[in-house]
PDB file of N, CA and C in Angstrom:
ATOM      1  N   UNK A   1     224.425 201.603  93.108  1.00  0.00           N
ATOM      2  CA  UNK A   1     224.809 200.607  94.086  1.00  0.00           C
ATOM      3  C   UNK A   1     224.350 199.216  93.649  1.00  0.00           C
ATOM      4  N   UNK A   2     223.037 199.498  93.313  1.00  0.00           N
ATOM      5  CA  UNK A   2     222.783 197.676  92.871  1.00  0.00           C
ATOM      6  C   UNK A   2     223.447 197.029  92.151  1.00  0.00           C
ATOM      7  N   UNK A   3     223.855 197.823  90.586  1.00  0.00           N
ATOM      8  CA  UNK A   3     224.339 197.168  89.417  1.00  0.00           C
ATOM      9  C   UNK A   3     225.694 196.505  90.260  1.00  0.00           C
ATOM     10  N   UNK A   4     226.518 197.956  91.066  1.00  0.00           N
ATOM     11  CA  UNK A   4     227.842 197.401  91.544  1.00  0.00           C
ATOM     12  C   UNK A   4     227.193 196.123  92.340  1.00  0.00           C
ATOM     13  N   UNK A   5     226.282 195.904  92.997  1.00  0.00           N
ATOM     14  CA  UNK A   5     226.251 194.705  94.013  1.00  0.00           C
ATOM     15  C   UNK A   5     226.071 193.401  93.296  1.00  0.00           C
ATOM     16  N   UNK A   6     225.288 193.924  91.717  1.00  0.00           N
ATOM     17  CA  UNK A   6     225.082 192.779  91.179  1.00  0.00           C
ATOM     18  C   UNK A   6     226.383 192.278  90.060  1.00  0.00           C
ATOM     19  N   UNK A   7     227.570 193.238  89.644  1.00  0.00           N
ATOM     20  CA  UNK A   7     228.341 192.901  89.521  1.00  0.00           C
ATOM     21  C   UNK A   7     229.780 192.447  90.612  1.00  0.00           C
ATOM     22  N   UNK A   8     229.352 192.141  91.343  1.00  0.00           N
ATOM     23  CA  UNK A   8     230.521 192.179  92.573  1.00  0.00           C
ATOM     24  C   UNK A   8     231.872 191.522  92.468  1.00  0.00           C
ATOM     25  N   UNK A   9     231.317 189.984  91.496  1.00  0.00           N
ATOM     26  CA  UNK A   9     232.445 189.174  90.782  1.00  0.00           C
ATOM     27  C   UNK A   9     234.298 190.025  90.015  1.00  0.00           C
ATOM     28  N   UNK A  10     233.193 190.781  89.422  1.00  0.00           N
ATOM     29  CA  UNK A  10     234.080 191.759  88.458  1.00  0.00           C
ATOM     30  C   UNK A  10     234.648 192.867  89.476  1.00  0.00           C
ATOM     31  N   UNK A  11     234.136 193.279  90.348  1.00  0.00           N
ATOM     32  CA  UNK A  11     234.615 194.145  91.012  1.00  0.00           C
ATOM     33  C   UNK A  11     236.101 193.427  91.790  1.00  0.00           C
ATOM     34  N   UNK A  12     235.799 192.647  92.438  1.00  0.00           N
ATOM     35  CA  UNK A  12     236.871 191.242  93.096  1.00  0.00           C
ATOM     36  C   UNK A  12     237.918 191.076  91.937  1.00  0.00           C
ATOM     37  N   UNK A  13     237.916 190.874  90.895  1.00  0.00           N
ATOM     38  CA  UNK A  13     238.790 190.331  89.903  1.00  0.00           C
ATOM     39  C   UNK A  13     239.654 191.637  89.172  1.00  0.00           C
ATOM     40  N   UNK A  14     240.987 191.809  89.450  1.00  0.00           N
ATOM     41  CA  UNK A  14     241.781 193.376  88.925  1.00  0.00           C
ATOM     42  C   UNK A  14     241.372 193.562  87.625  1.00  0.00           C
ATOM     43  N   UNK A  15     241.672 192.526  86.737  1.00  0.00           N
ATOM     44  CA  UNK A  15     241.412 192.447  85.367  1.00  0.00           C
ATOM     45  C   UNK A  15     239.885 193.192  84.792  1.00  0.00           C
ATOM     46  N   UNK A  16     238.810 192.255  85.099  1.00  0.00           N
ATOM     47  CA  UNK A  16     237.520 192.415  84.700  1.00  0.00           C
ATOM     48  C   UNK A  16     237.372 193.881  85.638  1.00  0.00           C
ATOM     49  N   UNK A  17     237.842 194.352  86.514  1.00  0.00           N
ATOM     50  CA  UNK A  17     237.405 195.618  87.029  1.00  0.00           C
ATOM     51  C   UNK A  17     238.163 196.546  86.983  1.00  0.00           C
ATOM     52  N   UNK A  18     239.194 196.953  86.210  1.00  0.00           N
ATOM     53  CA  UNK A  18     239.675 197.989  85.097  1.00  0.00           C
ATOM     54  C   UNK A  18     238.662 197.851  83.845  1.00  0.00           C
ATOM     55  N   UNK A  19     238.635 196.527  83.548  1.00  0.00           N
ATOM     56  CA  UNK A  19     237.574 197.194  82.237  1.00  0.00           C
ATOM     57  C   UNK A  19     236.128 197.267  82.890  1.00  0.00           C
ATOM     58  N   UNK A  20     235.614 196.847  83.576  1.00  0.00           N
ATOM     59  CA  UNK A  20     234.092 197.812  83.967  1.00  0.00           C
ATOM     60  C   UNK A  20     234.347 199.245  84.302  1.00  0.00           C
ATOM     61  N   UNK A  21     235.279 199.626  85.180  1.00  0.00           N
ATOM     62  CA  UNK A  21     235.824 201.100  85.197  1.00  0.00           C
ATOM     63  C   UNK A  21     235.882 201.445  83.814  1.00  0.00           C
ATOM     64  N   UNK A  22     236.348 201.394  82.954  1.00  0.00           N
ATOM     65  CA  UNK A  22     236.693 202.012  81.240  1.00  0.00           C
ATOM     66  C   UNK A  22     235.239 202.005  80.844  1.00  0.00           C
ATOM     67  N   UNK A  23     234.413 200.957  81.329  1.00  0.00           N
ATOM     68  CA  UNK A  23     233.112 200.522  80.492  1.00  0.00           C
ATOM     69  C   UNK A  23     232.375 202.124  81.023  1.00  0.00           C
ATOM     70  N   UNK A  24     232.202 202.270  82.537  1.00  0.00           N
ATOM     71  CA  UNK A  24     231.803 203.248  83.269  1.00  0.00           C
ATOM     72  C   UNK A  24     231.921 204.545  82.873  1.00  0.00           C
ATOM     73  N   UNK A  25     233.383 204.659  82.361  1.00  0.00           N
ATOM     74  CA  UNK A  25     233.968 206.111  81.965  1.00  0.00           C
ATOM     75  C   UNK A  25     233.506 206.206  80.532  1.00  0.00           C
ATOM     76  N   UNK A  26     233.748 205.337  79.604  1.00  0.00           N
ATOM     77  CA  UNK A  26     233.328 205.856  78.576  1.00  0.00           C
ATOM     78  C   UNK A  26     231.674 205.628  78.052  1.00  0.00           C
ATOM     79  N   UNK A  27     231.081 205.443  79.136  1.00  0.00           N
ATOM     80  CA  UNK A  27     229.262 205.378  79.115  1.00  0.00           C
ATOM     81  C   UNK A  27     228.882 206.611  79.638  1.00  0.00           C
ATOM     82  N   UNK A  28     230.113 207.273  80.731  1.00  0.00           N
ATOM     83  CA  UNK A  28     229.297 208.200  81.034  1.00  0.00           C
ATOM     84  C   UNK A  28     228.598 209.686  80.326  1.00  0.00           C
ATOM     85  N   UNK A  29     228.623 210.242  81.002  1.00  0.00           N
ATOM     86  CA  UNK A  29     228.350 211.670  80.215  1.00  0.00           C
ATOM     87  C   UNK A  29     229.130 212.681  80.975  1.00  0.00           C
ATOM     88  N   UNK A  30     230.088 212.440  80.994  1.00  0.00           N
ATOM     89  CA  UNK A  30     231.276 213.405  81.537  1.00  0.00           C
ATOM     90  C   UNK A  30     231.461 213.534  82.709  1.00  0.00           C
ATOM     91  N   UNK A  31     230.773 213.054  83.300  1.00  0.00           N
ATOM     92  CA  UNK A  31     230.774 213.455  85.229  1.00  0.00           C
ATOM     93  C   UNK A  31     232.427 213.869  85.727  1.00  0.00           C
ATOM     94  N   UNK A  32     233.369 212.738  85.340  1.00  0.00           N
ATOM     95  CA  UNK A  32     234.848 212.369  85.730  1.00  0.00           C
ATOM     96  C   UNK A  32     235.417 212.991  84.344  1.00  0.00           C
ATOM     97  N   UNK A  33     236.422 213.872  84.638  1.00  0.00           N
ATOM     98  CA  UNK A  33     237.277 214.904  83.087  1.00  0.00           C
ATOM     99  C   UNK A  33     238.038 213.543  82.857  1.00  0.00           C
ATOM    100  N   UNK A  34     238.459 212.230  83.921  1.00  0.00           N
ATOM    101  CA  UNK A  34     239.672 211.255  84.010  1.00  0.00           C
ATOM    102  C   UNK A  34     239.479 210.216  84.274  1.00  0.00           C
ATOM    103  N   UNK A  35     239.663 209.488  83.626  1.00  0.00           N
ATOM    104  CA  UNK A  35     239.080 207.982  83.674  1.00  0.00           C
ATOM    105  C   UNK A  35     239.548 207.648  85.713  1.00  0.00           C
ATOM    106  N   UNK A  36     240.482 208.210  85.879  1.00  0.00           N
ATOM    107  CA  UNK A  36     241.373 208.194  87.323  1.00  0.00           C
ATOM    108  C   UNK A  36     239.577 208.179  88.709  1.00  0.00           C
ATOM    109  N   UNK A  37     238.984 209.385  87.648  1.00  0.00           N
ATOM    110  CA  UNK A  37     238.219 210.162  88.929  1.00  0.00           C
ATOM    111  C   UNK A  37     237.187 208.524  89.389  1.00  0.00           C
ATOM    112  N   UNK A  38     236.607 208.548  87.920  1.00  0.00           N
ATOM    113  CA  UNK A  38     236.114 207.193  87.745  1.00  0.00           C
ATOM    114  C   UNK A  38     236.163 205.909  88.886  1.00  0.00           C
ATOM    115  N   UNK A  39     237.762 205.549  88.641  1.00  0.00           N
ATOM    116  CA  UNK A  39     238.209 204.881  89.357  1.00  0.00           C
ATOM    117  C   UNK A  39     238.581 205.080  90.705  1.00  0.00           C
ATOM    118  N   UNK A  40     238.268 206.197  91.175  1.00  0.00           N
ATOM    119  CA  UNK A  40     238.119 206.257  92.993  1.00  0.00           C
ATOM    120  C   UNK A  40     236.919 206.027  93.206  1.00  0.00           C
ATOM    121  N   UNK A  41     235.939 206.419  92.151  1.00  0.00           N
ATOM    122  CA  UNK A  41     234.847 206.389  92.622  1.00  0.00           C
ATOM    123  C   UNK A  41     234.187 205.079  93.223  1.00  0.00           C
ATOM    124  N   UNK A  42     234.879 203.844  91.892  1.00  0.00           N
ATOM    125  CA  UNK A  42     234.623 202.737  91.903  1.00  0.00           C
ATOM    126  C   UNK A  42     235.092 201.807  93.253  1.00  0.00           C
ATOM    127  N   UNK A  43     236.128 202.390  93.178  1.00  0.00           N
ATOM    128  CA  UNK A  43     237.148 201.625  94.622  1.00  0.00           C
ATOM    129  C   UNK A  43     236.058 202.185  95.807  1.00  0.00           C
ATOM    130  N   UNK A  44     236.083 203.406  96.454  1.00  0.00           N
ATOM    131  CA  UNK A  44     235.091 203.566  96.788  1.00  0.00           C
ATOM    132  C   UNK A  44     234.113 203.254  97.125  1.00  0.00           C
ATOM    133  N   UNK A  45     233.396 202.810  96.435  1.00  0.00           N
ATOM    134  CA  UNK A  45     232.284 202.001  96.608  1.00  0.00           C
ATOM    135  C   UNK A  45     232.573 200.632  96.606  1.00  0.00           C
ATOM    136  N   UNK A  46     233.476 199.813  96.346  1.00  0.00           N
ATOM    137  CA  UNK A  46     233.575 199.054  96.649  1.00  0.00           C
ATOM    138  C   UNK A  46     234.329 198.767  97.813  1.00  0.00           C
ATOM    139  N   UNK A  47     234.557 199.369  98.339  1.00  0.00           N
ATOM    140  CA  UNK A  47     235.218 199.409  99.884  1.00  0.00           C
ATOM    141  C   UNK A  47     234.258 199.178 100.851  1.00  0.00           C
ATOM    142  N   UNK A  48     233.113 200.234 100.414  1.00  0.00           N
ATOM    143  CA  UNK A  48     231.495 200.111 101.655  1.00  0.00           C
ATOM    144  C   UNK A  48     230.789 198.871 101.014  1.00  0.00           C
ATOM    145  N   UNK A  49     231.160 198.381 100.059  1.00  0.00           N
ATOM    146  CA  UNK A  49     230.651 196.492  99.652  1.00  0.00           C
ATOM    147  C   UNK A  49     231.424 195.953 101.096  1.00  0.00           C
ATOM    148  N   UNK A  50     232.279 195.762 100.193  1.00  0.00           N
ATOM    149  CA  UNK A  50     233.445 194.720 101.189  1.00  0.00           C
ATOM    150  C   UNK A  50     233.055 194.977 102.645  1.00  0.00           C
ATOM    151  N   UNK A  51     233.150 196.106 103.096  1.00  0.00           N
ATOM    152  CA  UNK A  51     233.067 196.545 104.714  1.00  0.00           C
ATOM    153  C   UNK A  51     231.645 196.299 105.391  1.00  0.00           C
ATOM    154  N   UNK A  52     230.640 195.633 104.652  1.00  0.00           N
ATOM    155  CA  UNK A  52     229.356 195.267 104.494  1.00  0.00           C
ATOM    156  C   UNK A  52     228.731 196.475 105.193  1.00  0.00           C
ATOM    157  N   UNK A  53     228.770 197.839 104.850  1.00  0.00           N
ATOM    158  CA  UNK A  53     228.157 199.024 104.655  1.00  0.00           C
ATOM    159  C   UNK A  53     227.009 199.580 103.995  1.00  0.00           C
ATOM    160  N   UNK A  54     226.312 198.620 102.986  1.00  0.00           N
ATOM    161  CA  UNK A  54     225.782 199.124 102.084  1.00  0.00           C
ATOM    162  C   UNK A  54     224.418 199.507 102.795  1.00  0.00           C
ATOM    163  N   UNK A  55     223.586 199.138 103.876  1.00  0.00           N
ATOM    164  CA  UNK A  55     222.785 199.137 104.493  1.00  0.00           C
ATOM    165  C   UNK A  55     222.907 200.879 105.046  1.00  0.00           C
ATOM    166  N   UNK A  56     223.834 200.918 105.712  1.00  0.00           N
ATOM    167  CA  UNK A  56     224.183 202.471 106.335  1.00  0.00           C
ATOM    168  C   UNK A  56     224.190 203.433 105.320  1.00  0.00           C
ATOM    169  N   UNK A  57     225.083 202.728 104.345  1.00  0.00           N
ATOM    170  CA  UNK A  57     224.933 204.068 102.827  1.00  0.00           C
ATOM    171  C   UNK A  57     224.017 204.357 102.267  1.00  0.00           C
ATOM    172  N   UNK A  58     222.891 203.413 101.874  1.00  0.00           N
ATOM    173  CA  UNK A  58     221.384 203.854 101.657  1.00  0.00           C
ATOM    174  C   UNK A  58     220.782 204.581 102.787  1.00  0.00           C
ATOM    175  N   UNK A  59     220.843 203.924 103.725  1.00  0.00           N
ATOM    176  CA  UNK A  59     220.274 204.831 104.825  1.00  0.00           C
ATOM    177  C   UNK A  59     220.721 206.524 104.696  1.00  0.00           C
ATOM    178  N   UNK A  60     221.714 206.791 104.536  1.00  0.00           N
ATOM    179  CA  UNK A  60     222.347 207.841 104.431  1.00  0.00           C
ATOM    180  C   UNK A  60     221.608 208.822 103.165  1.00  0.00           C
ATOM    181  N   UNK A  61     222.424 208.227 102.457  1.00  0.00           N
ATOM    182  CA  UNK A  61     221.768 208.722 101.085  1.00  0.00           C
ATOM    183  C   UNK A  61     220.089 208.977 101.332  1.00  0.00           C
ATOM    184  N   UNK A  62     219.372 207.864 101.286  1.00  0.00           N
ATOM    185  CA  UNK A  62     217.432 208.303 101.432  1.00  0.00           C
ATOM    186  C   UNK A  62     217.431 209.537 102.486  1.00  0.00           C
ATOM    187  N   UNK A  63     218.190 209.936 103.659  1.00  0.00           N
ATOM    188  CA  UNK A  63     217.614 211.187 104.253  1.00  0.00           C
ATOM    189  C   UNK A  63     218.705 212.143 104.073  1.00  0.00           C
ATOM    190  N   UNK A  64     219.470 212.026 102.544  1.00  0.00           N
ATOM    191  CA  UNK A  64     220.445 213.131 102.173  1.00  0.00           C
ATOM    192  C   UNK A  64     219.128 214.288 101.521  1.00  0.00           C
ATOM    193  N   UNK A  65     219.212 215.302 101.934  1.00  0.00           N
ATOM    194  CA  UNK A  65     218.100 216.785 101.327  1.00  0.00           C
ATOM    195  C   UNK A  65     218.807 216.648  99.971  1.00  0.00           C
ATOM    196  N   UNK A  66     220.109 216.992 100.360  1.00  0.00           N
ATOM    197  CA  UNK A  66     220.580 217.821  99.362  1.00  0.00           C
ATOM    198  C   UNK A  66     220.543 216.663  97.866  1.00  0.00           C
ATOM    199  N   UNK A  67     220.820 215.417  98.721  1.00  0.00           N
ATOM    200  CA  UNK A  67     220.635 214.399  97.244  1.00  0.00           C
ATOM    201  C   UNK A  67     219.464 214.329  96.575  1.00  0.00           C
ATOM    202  N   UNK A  68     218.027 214.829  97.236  1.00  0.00           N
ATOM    203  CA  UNK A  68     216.746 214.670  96.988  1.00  0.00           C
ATOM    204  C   UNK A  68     216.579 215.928  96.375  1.00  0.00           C
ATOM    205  N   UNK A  69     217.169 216.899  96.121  1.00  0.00           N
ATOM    206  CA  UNK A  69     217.004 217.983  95.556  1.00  0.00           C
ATOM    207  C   UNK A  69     217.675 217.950  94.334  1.00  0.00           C
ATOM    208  N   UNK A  70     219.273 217.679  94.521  1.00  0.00           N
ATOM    209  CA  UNK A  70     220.289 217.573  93.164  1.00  0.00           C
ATOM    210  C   UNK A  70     220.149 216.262  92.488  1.00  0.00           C
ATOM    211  N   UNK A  71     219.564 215.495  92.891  1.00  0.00           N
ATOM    212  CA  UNK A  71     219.696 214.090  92.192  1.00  0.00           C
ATOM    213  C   UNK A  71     218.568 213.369  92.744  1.00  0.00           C
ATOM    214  N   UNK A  72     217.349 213.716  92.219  1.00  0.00           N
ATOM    215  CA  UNK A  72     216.505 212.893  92.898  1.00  0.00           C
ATOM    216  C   UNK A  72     216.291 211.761  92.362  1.00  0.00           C
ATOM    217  N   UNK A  73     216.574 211.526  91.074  1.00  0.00           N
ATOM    218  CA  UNK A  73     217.012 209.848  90.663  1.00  0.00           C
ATOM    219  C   UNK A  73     217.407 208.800  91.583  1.00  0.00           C
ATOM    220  N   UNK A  74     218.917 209.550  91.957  1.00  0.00           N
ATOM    221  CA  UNK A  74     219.489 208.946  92.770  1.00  0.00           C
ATOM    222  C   UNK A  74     219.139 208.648  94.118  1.00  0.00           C
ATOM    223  N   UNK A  75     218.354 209.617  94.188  1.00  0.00           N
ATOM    224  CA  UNK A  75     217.662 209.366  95.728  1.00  0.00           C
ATOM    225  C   UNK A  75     216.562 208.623  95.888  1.00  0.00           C
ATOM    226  N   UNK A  76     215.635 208.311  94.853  1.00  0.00           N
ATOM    227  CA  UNK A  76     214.785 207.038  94.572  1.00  0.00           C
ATOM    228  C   UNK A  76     215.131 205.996  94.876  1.00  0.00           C
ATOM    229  N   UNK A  77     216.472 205.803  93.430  1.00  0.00           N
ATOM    230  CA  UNK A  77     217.061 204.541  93.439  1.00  0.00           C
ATOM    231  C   UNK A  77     217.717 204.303  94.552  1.00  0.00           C
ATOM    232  N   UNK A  78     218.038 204.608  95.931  1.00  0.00           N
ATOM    233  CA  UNK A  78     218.508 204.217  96.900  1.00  0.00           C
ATOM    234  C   UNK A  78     217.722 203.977  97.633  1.00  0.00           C
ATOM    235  N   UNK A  79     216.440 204.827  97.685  1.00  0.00           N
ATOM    236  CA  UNK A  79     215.401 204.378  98.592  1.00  0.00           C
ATOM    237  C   UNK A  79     214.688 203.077  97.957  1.00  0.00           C
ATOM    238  N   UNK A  80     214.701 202.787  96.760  1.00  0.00           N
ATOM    239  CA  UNK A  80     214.033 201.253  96.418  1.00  0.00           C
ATOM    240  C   UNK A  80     214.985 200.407  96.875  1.00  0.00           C
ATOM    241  N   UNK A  81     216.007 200.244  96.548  1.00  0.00           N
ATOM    242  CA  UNK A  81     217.192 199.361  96.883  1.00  0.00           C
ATOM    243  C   UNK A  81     216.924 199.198  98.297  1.00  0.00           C
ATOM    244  N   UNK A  82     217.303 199.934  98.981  1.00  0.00           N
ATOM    245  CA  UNK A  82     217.046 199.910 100.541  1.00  0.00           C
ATOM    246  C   UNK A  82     216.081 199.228 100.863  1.00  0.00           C
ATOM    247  N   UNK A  83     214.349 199.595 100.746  1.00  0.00           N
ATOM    248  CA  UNK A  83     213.513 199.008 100.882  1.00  0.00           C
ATOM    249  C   UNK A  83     213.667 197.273  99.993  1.00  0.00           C
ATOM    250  N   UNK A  84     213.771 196.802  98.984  1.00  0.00           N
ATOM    251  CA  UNK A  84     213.629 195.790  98.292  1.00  0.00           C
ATOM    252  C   UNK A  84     214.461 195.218  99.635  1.00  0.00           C
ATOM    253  N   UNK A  85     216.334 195.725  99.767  1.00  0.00           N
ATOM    254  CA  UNK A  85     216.786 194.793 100.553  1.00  0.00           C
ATOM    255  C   UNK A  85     216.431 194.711 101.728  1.00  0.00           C
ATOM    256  N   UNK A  86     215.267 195.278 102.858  1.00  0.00           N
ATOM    257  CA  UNK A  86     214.917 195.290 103.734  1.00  0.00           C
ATOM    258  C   UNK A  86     214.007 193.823 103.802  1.00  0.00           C
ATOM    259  N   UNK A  87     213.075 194.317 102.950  1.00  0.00           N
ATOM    260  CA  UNK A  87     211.749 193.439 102.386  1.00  0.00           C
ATOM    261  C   UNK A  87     211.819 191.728 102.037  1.00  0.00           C
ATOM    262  N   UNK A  88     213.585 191.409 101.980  1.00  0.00           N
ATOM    263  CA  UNK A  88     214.518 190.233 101.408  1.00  0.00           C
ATOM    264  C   UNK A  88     213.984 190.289  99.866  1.00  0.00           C
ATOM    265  N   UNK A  89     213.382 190.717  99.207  1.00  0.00           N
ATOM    266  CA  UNK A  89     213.501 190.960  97.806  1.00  0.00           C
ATOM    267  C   UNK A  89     214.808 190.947  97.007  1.00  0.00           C
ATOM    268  N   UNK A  90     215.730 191.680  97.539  1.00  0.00           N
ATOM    269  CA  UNK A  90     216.942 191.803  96.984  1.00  0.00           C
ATOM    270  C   UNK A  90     218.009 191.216  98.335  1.00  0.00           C
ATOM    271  N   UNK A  91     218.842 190.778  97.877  1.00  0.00           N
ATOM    272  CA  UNK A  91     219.922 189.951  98.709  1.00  0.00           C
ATOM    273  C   UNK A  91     221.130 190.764  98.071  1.00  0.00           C
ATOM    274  N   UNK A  92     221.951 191.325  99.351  1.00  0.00           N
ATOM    275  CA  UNK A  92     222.986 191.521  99.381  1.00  0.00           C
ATOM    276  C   UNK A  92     224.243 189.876  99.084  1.00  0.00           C
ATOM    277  N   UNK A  93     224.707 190.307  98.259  1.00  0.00           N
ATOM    278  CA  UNK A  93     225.503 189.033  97.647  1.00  0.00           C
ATOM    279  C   UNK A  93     227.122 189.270  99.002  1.00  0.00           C
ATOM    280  N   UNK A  94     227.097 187.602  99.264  1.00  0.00           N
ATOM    281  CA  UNK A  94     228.475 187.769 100.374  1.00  0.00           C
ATOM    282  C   UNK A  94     229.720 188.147  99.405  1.00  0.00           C
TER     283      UNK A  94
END
């Protein structure tokens, strides 16, 4: 979530956000068989940007079990994010 918040420019712009999607897909480690899957994912999340959601989605995520079990990376990194942007450390970009 952060990187997307801290790229948000690129996300806004069609151009520059087909190629961060490509950048995404071919960094990953297979998660998406399709660059396609990728790209819902991305839209996606950038939908709960735009809809100024991101507050509720961390929330969500930090008391997901199942994310704290399968991905507890991920469940860190949402609980710092959360807290930093609580704390005004981190600013949600308009």
């Amino acid at each position: 979530m952060e990187t997307f918040l801290l790229r948000i420019d690129e996300l806004r712009d069609p151009n520059k956000k087909t190629k961060l999607i490509e950048e995404i897909y071919n960094n990953g480690e297979g998660f998406d068989k399709e660059e396609g899957g990728t790209r819902t994912r991305v839209n996606c999340l950038f939908r709960i940007i735009e809809a100024g959601r991101v507050i509720e989605v961390l929330d969500v995520a930090v008391a997901s079990v199942r994310l704290s079990k399968d991905f507890p990376d991920a469940a860190y990194q949402a609980e710092d994010l959360l807290m930093r942007i609580k704390s005004g450390e981190f600013v949600i970009p308009d």
